[in-house]
PDB file of N, CA and C in Angstrom:
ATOM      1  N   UNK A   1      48.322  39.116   4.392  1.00  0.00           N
ATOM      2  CA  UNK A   1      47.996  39.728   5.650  1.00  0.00           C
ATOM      3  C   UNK A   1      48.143  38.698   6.765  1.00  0.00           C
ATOM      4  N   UNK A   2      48.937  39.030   8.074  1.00  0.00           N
ATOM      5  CA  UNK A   2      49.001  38.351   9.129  1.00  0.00           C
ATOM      6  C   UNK A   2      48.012  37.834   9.395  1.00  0.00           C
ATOM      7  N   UNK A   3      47.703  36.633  10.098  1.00  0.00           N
ATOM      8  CA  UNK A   3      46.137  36.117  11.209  1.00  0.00           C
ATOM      9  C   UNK A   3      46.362  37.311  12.121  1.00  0.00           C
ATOM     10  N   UNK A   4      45.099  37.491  13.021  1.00  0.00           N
ATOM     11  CA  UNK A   4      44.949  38.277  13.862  1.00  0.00           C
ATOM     12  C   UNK A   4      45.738  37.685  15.194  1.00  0.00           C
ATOM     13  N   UNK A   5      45.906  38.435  16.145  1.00  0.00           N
ATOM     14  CA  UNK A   5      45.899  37.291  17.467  1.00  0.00           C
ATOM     15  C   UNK A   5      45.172  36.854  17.963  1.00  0.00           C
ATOM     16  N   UNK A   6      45.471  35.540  18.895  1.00  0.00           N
ATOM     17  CA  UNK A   6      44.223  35.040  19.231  1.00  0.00           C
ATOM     18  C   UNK A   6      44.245  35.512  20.647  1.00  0.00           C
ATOM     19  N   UNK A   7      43.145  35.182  20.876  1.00  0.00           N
ATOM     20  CA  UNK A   7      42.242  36.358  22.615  1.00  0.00           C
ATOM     21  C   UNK A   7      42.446  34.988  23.283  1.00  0.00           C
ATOM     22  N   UNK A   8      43.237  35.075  23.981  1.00  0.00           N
ATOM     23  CA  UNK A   8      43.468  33.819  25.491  1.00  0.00           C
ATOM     24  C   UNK A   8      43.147  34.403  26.940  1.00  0.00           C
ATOM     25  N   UNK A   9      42.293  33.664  27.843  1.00  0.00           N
ATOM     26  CA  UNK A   9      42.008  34.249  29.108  1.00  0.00           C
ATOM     27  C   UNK A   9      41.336  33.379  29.301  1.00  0.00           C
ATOM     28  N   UNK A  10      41.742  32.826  30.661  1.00  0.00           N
ATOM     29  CA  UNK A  10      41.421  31.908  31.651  1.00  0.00           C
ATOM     30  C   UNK A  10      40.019  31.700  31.709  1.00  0.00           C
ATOM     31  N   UNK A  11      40.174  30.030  31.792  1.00  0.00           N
ATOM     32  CA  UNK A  11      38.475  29.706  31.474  1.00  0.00           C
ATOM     33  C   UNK A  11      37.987  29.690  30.375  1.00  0.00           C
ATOM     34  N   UNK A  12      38.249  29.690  29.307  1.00  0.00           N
ATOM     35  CA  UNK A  12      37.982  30.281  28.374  1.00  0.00           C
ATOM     36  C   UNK A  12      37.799  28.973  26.801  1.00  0.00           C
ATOM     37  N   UNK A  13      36.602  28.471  26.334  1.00  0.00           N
ATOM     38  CA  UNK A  13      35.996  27.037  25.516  1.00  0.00           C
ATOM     39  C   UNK A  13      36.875  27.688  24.521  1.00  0.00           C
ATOM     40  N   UNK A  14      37.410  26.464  23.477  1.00  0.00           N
ATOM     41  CA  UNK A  14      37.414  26.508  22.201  1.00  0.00           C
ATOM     42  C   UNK A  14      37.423  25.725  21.215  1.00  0.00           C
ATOM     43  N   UNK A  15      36.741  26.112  20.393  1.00  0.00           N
ATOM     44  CA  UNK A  15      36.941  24.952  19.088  1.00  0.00           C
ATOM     45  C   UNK A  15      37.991  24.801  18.017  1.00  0.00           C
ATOM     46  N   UNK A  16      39.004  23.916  18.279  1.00  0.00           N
ATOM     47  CA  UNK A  16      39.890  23.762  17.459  1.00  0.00           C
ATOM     48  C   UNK A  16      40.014  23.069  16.678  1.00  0.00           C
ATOM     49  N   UNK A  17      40.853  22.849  15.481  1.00  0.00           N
ATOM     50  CA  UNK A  17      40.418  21.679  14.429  1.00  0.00           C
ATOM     51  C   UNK A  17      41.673  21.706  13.219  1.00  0.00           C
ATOM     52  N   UNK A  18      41.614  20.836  13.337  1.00  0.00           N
ATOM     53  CA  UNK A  18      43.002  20.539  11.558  1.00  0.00           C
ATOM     54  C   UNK A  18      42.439  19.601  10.915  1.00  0.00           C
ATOM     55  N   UNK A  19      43.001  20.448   9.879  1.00  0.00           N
ATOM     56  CA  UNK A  19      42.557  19.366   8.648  1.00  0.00           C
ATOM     57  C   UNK A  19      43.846  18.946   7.922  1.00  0.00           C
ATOM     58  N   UNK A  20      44.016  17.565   7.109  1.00  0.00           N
ATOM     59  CA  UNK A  20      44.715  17.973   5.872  1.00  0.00           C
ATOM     60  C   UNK A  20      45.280  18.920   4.931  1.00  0.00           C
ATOM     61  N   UNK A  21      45.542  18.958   4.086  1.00  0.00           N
ATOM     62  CA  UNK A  21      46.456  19.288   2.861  1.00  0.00           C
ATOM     63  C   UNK A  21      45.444  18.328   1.748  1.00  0.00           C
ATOM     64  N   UNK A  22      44.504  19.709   1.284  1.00  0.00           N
ATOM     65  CA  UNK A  22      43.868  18.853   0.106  1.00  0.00           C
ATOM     66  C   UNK A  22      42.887  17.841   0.160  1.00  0.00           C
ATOM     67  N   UNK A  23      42.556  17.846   1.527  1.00  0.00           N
ATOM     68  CA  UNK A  23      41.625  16.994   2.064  1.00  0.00           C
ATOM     69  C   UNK A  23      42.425  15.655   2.183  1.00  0.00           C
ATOM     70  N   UNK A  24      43.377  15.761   1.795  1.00  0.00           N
ATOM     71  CA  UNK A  24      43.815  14.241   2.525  1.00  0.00           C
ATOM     72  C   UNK A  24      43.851  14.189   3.880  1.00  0.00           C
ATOM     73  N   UNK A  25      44.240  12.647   3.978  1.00  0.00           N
ATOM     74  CA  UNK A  25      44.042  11.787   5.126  1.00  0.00           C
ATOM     75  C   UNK A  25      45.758  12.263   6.246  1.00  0.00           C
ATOM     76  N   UNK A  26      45.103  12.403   7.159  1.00  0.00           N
ATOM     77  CA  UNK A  26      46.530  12.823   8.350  1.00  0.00           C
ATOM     78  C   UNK A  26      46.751  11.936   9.261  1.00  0.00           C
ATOM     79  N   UNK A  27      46.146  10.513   9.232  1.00  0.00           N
ATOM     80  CA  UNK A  27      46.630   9.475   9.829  1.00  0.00           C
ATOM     81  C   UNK A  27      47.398   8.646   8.966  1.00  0.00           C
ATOM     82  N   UNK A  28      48.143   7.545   8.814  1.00  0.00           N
ATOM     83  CA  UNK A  28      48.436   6.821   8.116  1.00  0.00           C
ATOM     84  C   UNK A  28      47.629   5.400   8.923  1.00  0.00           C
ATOM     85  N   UNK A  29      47.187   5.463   9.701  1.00  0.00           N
ATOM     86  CA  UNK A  29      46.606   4.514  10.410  1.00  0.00           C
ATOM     87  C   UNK A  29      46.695   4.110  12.244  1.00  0.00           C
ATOM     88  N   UNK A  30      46.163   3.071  12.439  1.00  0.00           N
ATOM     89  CA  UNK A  30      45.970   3.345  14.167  1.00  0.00           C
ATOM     90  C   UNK A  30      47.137   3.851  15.064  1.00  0.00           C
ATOM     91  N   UNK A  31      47.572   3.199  14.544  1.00  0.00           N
ATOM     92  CA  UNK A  31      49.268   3.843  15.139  1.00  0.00           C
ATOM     93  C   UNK A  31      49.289   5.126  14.921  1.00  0.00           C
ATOM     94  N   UNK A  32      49.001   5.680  14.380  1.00  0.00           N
ATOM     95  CA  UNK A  32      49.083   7.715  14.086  1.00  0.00           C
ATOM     96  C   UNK A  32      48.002   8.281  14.849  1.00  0.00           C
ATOM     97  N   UNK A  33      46.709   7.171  14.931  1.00  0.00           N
ATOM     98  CA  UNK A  33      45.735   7.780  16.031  1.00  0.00           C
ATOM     99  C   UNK A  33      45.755   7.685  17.384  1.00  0.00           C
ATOM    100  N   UNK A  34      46.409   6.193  17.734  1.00  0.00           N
ATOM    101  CA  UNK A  34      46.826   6.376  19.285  1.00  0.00           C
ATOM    102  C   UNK A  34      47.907   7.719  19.300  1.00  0.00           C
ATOM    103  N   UNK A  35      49.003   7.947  18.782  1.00  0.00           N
ATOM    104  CA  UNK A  35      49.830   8.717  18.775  1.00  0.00           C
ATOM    105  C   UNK A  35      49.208  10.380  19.294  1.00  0.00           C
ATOM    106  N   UNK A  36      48.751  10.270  18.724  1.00  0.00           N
ATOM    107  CA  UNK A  36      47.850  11.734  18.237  1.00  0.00           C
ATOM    108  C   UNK A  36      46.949  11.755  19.208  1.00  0.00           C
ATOM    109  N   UNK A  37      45.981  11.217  20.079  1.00  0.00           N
ATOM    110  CA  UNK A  37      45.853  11.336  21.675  1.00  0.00           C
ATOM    111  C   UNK A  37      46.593  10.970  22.732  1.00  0.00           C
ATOM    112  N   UNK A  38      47.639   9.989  22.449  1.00  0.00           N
ATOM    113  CA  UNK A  38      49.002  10.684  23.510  1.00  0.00           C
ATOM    114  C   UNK A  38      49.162  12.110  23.400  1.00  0.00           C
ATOM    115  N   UNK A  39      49.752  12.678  22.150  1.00  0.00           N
ATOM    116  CA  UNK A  39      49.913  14.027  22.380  1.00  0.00           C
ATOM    117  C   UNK A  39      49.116  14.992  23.120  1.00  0.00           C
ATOM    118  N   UNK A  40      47.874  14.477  22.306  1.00  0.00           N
ATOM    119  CA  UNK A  40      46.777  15.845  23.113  1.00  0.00           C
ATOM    120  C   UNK A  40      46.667  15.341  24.411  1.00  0.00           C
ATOM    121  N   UNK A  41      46.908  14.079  25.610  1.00  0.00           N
ATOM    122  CA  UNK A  41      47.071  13.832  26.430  1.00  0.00           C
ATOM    123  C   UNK A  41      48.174  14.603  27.030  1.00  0.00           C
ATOM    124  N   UNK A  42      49.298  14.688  26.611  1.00  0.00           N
ATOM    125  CA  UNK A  42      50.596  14.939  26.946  1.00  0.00           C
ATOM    126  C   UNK A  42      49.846  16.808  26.933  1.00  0.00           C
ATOM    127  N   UNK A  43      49.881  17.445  25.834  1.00  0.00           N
ATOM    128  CA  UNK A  43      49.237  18.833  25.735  1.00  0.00           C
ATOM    129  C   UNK A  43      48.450  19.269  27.352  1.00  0.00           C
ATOM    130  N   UNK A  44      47.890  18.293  27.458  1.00  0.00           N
ATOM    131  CA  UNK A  44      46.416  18.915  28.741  1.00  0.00           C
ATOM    132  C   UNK A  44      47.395  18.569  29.851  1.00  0.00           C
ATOM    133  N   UNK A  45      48.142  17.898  29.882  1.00  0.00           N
ATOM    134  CA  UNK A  45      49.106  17.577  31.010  1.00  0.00           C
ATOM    135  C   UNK A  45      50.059  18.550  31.477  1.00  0.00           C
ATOM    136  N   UNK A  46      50.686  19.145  30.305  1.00  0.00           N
ATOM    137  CA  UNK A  46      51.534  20.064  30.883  1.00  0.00           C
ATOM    138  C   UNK A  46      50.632  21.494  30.595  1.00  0.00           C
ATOM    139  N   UNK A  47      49.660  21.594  30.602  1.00  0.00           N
ATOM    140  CA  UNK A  47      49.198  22.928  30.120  1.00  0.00           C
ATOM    141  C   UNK A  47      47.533  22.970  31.506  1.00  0.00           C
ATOM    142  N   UNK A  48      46.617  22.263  31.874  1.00  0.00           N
ATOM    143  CA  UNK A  48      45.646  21.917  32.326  1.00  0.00           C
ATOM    144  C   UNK A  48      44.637  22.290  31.846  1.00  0.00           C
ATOM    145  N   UNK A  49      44.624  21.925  30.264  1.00  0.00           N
ATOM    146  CA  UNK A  49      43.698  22.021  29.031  1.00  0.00           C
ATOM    147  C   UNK A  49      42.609  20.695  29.836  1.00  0.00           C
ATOM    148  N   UNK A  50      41.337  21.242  29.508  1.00  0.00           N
ATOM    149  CA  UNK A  50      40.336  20.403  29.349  1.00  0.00           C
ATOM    150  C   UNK A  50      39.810  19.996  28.547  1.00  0.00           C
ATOM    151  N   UNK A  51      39.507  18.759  27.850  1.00  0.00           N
ATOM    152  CA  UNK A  51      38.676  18.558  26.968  1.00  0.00           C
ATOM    153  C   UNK A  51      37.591  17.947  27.043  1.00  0.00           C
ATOM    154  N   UNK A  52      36.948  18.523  26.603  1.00  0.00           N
ATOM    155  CA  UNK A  52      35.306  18.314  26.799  1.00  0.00           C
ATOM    156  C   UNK A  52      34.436  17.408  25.585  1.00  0.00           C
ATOM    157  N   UNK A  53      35.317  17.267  24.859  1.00  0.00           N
ATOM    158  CA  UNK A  53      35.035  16.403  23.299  1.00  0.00           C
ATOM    159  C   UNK A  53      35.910  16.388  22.431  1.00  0.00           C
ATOM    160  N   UNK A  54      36.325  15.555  21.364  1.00  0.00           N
ATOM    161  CA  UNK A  54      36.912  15.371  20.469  1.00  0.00           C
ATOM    162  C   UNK A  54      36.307  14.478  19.469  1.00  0.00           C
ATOM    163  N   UNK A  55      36.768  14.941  17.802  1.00  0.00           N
ATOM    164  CA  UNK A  55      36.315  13.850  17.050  1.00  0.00           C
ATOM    165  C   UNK A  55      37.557  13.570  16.293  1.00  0.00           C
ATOM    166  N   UNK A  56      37.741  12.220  15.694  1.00  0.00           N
ATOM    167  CA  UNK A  56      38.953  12.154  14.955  1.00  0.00           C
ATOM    168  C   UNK A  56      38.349  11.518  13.646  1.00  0.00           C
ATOM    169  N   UNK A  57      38.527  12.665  12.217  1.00  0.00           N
ATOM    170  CA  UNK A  57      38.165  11.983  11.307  1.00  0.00           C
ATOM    171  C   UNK A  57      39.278  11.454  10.103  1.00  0.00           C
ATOM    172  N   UNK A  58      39.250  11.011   9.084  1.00  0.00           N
ATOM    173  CA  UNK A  58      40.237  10.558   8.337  1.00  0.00           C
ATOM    174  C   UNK A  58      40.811  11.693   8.323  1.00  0.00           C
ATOM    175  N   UNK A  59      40.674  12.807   7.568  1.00  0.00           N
ATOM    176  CA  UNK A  59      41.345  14.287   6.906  1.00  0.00           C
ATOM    177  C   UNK A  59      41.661  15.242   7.539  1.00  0.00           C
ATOM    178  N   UNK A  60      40.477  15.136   9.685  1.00  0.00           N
ATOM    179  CA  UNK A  60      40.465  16.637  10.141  1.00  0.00           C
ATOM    180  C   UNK A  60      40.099  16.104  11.575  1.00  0.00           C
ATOM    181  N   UNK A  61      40.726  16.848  12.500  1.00  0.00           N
ATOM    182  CA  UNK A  61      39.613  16.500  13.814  1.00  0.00           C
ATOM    183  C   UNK A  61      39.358  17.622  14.246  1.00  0.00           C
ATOM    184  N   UNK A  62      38.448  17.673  15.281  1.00  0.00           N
ATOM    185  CA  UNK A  62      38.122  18.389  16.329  1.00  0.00           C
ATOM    186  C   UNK A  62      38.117  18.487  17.515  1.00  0.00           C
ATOM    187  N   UNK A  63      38.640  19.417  18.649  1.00  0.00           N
ATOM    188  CA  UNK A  63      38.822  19.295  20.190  1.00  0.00           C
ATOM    189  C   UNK A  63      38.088  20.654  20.699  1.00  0.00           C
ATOM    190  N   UNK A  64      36.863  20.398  21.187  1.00  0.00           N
ATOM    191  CA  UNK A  64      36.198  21.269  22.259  1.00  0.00           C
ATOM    192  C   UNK A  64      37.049  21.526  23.753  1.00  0.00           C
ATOM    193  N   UNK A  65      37.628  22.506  23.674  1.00  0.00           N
ATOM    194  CA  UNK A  65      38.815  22.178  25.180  1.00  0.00           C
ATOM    195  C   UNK A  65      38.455  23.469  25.728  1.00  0.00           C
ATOM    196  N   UNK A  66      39.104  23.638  26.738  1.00  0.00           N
ATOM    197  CA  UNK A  66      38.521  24.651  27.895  1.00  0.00           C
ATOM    198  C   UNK A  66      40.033  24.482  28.673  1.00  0.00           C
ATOM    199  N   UNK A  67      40.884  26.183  28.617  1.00  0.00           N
ATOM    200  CA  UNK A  67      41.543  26.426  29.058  1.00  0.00           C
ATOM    201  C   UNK A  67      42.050  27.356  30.737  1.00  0.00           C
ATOM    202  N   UNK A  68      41.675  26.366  31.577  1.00  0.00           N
ATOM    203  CA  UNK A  68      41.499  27.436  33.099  1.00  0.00           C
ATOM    204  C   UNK A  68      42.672  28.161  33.097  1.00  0.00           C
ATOM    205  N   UNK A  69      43.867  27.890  32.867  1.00  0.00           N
ATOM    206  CA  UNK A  69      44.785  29.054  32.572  1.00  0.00           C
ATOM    207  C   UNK A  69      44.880  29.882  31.725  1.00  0.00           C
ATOM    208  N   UNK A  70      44.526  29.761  30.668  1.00  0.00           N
ATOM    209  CA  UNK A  70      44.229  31.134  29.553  1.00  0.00           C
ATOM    210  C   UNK A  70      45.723  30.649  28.783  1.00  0.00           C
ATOM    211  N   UNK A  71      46.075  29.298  28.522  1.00  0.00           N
ATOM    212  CA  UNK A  71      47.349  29.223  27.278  1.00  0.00           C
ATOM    213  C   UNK A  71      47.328  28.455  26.553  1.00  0.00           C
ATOM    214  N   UNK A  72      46.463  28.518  25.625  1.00  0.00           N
ATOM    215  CA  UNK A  72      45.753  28.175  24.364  1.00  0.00           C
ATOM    216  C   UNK A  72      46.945  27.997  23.547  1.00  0.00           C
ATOM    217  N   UNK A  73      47.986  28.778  23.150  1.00  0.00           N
ATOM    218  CA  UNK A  73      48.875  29.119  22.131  1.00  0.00           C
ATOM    219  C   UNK A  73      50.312  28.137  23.106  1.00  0.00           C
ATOM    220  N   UNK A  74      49.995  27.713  24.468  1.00  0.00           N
ATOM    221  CA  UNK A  74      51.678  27.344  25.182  1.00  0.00           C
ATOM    222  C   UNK A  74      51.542  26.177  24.438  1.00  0.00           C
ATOM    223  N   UNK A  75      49.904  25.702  24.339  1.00  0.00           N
ATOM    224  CA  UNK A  75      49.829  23.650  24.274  1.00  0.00           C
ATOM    225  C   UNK A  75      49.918  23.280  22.864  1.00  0.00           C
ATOM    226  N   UNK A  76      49.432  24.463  21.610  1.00  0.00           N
ATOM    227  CA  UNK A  76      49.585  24.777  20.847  1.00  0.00           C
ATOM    228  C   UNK A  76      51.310  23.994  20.170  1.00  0.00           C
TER     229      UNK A  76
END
């Protein structure tokens, strides 16, 4: 069965998050973690995603972001 769609509209918090494959690890190390907030830097840049928190763990992170345009799925 398909995912549902997701509900986008301006202003609008969310909690997003990846994990691994098996619980492994999705950095190979610092270099993959600076990398990986360039991107989500680069993401809020062309999109005017907010983020309001992030955690980065070995296997999974998390980004509390807040979208005033409602395009959750463009930065995606």
């Amino acid at each position: 069965m398909a995912r549902l769609m997701r509900i986008e509209y301006s202003g609008a918090t969310y909690h997003v998050m990846g994990r691994g494959n098996q619980g492994k690890a999705i950095y190979a190390g610092d270099e993959d973690r600076q990398m990986w907030l360039e991107t989500v830097g680069e993401a809020c840049d062309k999109t005017g995603w907010r983020v309001h928190a992030f955690v980065m763990m070995s296997n999974h992170f998390h980004l509390l972001l807040e979208t005033p345009e409602g395009n959750l799925v463009a930065g995606m």
